[in-house]
Protein backbone atom coordinates (compact mmCIF):
# COMPACT_ATOMS: atom_id res chain seq x y z
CA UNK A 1 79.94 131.64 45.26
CA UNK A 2 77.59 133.16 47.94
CA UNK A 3 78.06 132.13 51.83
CA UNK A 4 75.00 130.97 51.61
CA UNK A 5 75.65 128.50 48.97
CA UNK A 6 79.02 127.47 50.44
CA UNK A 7 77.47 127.04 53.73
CA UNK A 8 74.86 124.63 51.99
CA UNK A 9 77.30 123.07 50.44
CA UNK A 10 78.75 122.41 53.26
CA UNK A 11 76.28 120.69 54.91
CA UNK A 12 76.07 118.52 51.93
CA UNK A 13 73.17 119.73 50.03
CA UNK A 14 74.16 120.23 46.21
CA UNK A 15 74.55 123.60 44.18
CA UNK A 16 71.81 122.78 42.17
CA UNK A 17 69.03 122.07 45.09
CA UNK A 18 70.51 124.96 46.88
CA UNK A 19 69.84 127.53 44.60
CA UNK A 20 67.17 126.48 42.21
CA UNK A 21 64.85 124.52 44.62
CA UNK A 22 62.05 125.62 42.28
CA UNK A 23 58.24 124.13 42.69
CA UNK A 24 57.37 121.28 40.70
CA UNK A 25 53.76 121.04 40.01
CA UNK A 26 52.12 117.27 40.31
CA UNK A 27 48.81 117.08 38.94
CA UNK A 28 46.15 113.99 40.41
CA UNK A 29 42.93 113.08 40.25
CA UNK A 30 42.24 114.38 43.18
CA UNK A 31 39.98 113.23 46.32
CA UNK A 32 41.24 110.77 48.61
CA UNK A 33 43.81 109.64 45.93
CA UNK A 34 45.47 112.59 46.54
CA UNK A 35 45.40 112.98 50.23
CA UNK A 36 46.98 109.67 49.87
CA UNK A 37 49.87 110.91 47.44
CA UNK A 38 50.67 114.29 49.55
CA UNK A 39 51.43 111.80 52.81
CA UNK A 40 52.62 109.02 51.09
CA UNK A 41 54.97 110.71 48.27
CA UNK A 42 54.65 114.60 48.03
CA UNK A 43 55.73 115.74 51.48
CA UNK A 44 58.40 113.15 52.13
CA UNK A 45 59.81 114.07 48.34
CA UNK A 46 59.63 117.78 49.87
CA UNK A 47 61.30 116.66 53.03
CA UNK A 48 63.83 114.55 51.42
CA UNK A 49 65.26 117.09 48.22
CA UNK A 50 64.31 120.40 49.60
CA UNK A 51 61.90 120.39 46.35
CA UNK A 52 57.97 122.00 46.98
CA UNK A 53 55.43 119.89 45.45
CA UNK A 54 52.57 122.00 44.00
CA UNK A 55 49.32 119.56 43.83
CA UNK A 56 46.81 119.72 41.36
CA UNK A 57 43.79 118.26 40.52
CA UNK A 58 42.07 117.46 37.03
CA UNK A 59 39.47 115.35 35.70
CA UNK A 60 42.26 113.15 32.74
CA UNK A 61 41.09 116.03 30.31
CA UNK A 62 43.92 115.56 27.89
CA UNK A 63 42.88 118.68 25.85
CA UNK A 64 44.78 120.48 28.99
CA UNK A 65 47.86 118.45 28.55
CA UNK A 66 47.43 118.87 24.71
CA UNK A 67 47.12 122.72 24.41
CA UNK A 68 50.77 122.84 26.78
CA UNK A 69 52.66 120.15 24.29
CA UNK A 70 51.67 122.25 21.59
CA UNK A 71 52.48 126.04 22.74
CA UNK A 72 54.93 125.42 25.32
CA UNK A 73 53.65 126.90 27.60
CA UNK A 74 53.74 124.03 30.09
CA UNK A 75 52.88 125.17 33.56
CA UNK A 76 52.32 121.19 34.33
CA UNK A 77 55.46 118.74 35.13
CA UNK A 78 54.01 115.46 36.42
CA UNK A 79 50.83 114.10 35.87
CA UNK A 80 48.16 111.33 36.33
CA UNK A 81 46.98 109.68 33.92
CA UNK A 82 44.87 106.57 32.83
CA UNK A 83 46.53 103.64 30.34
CA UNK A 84 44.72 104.62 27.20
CA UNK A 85 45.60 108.36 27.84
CA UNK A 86 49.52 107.98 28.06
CA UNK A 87 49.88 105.37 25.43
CA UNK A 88 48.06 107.70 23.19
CA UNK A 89 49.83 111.18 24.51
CA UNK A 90 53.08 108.83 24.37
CA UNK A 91 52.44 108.43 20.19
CA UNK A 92 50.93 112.02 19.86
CA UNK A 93 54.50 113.22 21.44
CA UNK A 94 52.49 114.88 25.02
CA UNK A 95 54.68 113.46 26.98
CA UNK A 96 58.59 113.49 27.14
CA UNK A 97 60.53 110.49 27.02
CA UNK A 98 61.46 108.76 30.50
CA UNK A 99 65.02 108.31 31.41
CA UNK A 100 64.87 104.76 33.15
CA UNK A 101 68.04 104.60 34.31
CA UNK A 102 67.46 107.46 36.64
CA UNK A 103 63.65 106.23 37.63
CA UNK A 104 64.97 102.49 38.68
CA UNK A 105 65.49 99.09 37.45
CA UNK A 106 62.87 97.88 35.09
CA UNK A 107 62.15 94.72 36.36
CA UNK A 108 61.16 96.30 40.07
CA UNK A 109 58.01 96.27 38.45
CA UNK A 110 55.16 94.83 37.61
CA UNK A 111 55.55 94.64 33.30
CA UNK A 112 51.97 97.20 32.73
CA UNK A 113 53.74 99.52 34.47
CA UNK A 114 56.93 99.88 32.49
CA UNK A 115 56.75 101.94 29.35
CA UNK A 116 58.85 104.50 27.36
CA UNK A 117 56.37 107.59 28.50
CA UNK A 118 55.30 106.12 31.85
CA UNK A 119 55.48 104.70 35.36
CA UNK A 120 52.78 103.16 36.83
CA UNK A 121 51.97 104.35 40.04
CA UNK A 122 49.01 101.69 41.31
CA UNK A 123 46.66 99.21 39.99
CA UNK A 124 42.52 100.31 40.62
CA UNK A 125 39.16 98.52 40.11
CA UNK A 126 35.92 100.04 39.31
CA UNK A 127 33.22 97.57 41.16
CA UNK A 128 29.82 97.66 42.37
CA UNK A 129 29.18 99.04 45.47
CA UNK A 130 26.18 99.09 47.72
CA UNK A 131 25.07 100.26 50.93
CA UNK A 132 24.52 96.76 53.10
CA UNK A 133 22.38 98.41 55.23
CA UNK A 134 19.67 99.34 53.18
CA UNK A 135 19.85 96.34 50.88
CA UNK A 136 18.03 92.76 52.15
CA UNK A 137 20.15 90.98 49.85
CA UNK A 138 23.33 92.02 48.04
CA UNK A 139 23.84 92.12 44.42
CA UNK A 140 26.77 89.56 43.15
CA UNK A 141 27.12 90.57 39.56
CA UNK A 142 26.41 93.31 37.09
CA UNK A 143 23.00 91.35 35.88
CA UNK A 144 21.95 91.94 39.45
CA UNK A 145 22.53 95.86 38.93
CA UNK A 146 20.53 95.80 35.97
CA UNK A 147 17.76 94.30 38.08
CA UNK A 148 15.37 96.13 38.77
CA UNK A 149 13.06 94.45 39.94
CA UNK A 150 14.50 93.02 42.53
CA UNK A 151 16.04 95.95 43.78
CA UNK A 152 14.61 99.22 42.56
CA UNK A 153 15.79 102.75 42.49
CA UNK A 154 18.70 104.77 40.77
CA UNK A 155 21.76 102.94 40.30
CA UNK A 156 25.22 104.79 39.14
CA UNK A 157 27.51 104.57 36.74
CA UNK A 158 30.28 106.84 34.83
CA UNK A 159 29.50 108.94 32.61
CA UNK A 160 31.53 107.37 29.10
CA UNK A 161 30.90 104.65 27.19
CA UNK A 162 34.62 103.07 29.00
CA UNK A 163 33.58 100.84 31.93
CA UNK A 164 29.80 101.43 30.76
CA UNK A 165 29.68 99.36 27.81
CA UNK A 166 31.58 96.41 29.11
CA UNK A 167 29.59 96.21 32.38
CA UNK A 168 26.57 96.37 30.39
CA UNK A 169 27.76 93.20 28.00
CA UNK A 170 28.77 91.64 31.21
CA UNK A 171 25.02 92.13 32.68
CA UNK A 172 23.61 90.36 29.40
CA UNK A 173 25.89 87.05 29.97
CA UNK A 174 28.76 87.48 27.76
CA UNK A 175 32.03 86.35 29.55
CA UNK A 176 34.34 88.59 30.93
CA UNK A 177 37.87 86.17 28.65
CA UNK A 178 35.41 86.92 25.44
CA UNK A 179 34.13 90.66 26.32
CA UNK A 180 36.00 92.61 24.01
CA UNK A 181 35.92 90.30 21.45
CA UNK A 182 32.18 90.90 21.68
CA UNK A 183 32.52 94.36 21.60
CA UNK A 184 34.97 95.19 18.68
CA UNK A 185 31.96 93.57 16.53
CA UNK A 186 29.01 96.01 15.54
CA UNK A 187 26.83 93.50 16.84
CA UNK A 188 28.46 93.58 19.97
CA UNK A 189 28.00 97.54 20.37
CA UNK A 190 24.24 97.30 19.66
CA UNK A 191 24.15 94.93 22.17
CA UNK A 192 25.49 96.67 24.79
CA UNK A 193 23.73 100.02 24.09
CA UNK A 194 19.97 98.05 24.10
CA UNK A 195 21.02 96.53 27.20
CA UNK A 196 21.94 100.28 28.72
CA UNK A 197 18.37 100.91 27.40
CA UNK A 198 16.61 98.95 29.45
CA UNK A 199 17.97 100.95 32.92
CA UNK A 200 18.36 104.42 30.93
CA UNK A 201 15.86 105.97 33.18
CA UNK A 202 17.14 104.57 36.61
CA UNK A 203 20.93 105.46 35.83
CA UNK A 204 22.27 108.64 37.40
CA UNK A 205 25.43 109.07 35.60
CA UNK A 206 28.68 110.15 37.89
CA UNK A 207 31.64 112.23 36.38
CA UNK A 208 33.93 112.49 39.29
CA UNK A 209 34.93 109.52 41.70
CA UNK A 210 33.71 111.23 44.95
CA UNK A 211 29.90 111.53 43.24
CA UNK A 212 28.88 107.79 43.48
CA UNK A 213 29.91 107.67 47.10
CA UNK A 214 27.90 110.70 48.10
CA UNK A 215 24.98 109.72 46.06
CA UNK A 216 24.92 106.22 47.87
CA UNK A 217 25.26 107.79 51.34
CA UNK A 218 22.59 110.27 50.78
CA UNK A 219 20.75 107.34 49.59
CA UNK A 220 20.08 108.67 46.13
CA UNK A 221 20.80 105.28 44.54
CA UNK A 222 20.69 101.72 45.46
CA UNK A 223 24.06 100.94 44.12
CA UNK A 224 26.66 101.92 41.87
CA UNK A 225 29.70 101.55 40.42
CA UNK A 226 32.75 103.01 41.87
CA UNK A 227 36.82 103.25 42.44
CA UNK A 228 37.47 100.89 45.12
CA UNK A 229 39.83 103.35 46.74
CA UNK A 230 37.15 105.40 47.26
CA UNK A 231 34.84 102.61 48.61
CA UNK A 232 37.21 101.76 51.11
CA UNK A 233 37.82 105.39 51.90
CA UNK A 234 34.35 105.97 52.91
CA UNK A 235 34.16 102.45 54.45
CA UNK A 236 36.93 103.94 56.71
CA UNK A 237 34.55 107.30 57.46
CA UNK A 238 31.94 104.68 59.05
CA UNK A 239 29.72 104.08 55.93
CA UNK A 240 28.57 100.50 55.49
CA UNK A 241 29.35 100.31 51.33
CA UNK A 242 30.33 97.08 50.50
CA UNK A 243 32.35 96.02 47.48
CA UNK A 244 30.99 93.42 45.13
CA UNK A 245 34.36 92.05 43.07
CA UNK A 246 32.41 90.12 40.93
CA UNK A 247 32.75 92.01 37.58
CA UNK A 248 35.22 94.40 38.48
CA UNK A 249 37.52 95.88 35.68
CA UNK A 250 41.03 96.91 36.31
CA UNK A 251 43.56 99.32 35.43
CA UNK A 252 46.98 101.18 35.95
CA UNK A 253 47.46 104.86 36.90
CA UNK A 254 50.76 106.17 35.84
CA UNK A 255 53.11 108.63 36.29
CA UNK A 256 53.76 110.86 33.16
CA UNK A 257 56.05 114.04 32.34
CA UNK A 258 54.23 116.68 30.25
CA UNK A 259 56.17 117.87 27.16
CA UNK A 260 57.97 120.91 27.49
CA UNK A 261 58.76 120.52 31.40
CA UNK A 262 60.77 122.93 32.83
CA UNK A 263 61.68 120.46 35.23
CA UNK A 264 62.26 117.49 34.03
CA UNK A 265 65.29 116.11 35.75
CA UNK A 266 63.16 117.08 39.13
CA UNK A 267 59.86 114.94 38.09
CA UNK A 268 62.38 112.21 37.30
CA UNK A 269 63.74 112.55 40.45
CA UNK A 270 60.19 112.45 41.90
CA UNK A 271 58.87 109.94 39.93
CA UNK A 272 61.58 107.26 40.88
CA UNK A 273 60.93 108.28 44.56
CA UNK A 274 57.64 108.13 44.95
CA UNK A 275 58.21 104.17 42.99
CA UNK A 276 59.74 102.83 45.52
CA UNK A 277 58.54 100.32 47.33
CA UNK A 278 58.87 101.94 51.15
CA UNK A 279 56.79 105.13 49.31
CA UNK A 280 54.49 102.82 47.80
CA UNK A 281 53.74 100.82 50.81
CA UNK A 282 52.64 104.13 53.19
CA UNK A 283 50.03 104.67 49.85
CA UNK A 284 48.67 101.41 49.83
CA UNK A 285 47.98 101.68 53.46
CA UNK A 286 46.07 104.84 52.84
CA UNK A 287 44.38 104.43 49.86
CA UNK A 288 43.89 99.77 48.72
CA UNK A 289 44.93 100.22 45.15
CA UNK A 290 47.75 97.57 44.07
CA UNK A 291 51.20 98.59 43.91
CA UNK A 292 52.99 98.54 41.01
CA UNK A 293 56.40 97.95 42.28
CA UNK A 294 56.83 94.09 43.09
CA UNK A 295 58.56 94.29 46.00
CA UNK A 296 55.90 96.64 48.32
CA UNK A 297 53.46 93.19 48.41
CA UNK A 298 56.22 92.49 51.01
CA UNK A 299 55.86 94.69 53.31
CA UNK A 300 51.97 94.71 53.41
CA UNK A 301 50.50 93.14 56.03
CA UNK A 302 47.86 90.65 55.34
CA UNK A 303 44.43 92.34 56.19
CA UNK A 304 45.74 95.45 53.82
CA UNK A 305 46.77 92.85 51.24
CA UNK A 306 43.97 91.09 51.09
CA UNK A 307 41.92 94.85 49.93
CA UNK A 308 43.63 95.17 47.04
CA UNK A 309 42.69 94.95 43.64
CA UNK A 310 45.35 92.73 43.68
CA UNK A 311 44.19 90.26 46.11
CA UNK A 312 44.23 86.69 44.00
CA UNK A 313 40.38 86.34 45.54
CA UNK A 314 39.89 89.80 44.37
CA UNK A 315 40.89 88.99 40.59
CA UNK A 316 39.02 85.56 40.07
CA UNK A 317 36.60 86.99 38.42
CA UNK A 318 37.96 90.72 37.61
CA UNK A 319 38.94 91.37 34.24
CA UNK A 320 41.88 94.11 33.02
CA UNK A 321 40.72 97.04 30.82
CA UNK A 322 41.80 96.49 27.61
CA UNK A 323 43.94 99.66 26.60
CA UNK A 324 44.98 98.73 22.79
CA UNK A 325 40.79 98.71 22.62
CA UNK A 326 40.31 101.31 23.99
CA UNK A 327 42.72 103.37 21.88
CA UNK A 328 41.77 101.91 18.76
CA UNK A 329 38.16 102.57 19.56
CA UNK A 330 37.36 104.96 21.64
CA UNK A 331 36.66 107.90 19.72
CA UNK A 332 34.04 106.61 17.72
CA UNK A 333 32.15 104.81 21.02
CA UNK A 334 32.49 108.02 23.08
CA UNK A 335 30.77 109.98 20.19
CA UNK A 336 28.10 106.89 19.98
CA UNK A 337 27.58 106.92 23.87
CA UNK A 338 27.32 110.79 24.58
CA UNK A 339 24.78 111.12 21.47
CA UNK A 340 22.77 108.19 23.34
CA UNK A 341 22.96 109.42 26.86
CA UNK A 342 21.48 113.13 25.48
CA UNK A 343 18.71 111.46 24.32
């Protein structure tokens, strides 16, 4: 054993960390979501095991992920990614298999979060957003986006037929308890994609979560839909968006291992760090998505609280994306939406 070592061990700090302290690369969404995560999880994780976090960002291209599972050659050991994604990379055999018993107890969280492949890291809305200032009235629902009439210009939304679709059922009156009933019909489809007709040429389609916020500063459209933790990131930078909840769909983000990690013990170590609720609570206070680990709503004051996603006034009216959907249909209504939008 070196004197290095021995010293180290010494001090208290295992073998293991001592000598193999080796970089573990986390992979985001980027944006202010990640600024978030580096204060919030990766530098105290650094500070904590001795570890280096190398951040990433991607856009949830799967294909990445997909192309490492299969060669391994994974250069990738944690990443983000949506509901839809890690149940399917889960089945597809993308993502290695979590050891709970080393991430925490099971019922520290909230039950969406828990699954064989995953940890949920936050809940997030998409909502409409607006500039207040430059609006007489505000919109209070998605039929209001669609008019207009009453409020002209470009309006933005994601590029995808995810989000897109539902929003533009929930525009023509159906209810957000029967919305993808209405959608798994044929009928329901149609319905959605005539009423995206009637706005095709006012929509300016976004493809990364800063875009709608710029767009709407720079005054380039009226309104738009948008992450909320970026709404409230820019409301922070002095710009008067305001969120309409009315509509909003929600989600989890999650935690995932890529196949073939390197480091796998070492993301597991991260992952059930950056879960707690003390890590969870110093994100939430950067960045008002909903925590996924029960007991952070406990620390939260009220006024930070109150921003989430999670906020009971917040969810009257929101409605949770619905993942098994989503996997069972996506394919086909991504094909059918990008062969409409390059019309």
């Amino acid at each position: 054993m070196s004197k290095i070592v021995a010293a180290l061990l010494a001090l208290g700090i295992g073998a293991n960390q001592a000598m193999a302290a080796e970089p573990l690369t986390v992979v985001s969404f980027g944006g202010t979501n990640r600024d978030a995560q580096d204060s919030a999880f990766y530098k105290p994780f650094t500070e904590k095991t001795g570890i280096p976090v190398l951040a990433a960002d991607y856009n949830g291209e799967m294909a990445k992920i997909k192309v490492m599972a299969d060669t391994g050659n994974t250069t990738w050991d944690v990443v983000e990614v949506e509901s839809p994604e890690l149940m399917r990379g889960c089945s597809e055999g993308l993502f290695e298999q979590l050891n709970w018993p080393a991430i925490g107890r099971r019922e520290a969280f909230l039950p969406e979060a828990v699954s064989p492949c995953g940890v949920g890291i936050f809940i997030w809305s998409t909502v409409l957003t607006y500039n207040s200032s430059k609006l007489a009235s505000a919109p209070r629902s998605w039929a209001d986006f669609w008019d207009t009439k009453r409020f002209p210009g470009k309006r933005g939304l994601r590029r995808g037929a995810k989000f897109t679709l539902e929003f533009a059922l929930l525009a023509d009156g159906v209810k957000k308890e029967d919305l993808y009933k209405v959608l798994a019909t044929r009928e329901g489809v149609d319905r959605a994609f005539r009423k995206l007709d009637q706005i095709k040429p006012d929509i300016q389609w976004w493809e990364s979560g800063a875009q709608p916020l710029q767009w709407l500063a720079a005054g380039d459209v009226v309104m738009t839909s948008a992450y909320n933790g970026r709404v409230n990131g820019a409301q922070q930078e002095g710009q008067p968006f305001a969120i309409q909840w009315n509509g909003s769909l929600y989600d989890l983000d999650h935690w995932a291992i890529v196949k073939g990690s390197k480091h796998k013990a070492a993301a597991e170590q991260f992952i059930a760090f950056a879960s707690q609720a003390q890590q969870q609570k110093g994100f939430v206070q950067r960045i008002p998505y909903g925590p996924s680990n029960i007991a952070t709503l406990d620390l939260l004051d009220r006024t930070t609280a109150n921003n989430l996603p999670t906020a009971r006034q917040n969810l009257a009216n929101a409605r949770a994306t619905d993942t098994e959907f989503w996997l069972d249909n996506g394919e086909e209504l991504e094909e059918r939406f990008n062969a409409w939008a390059s019309k």
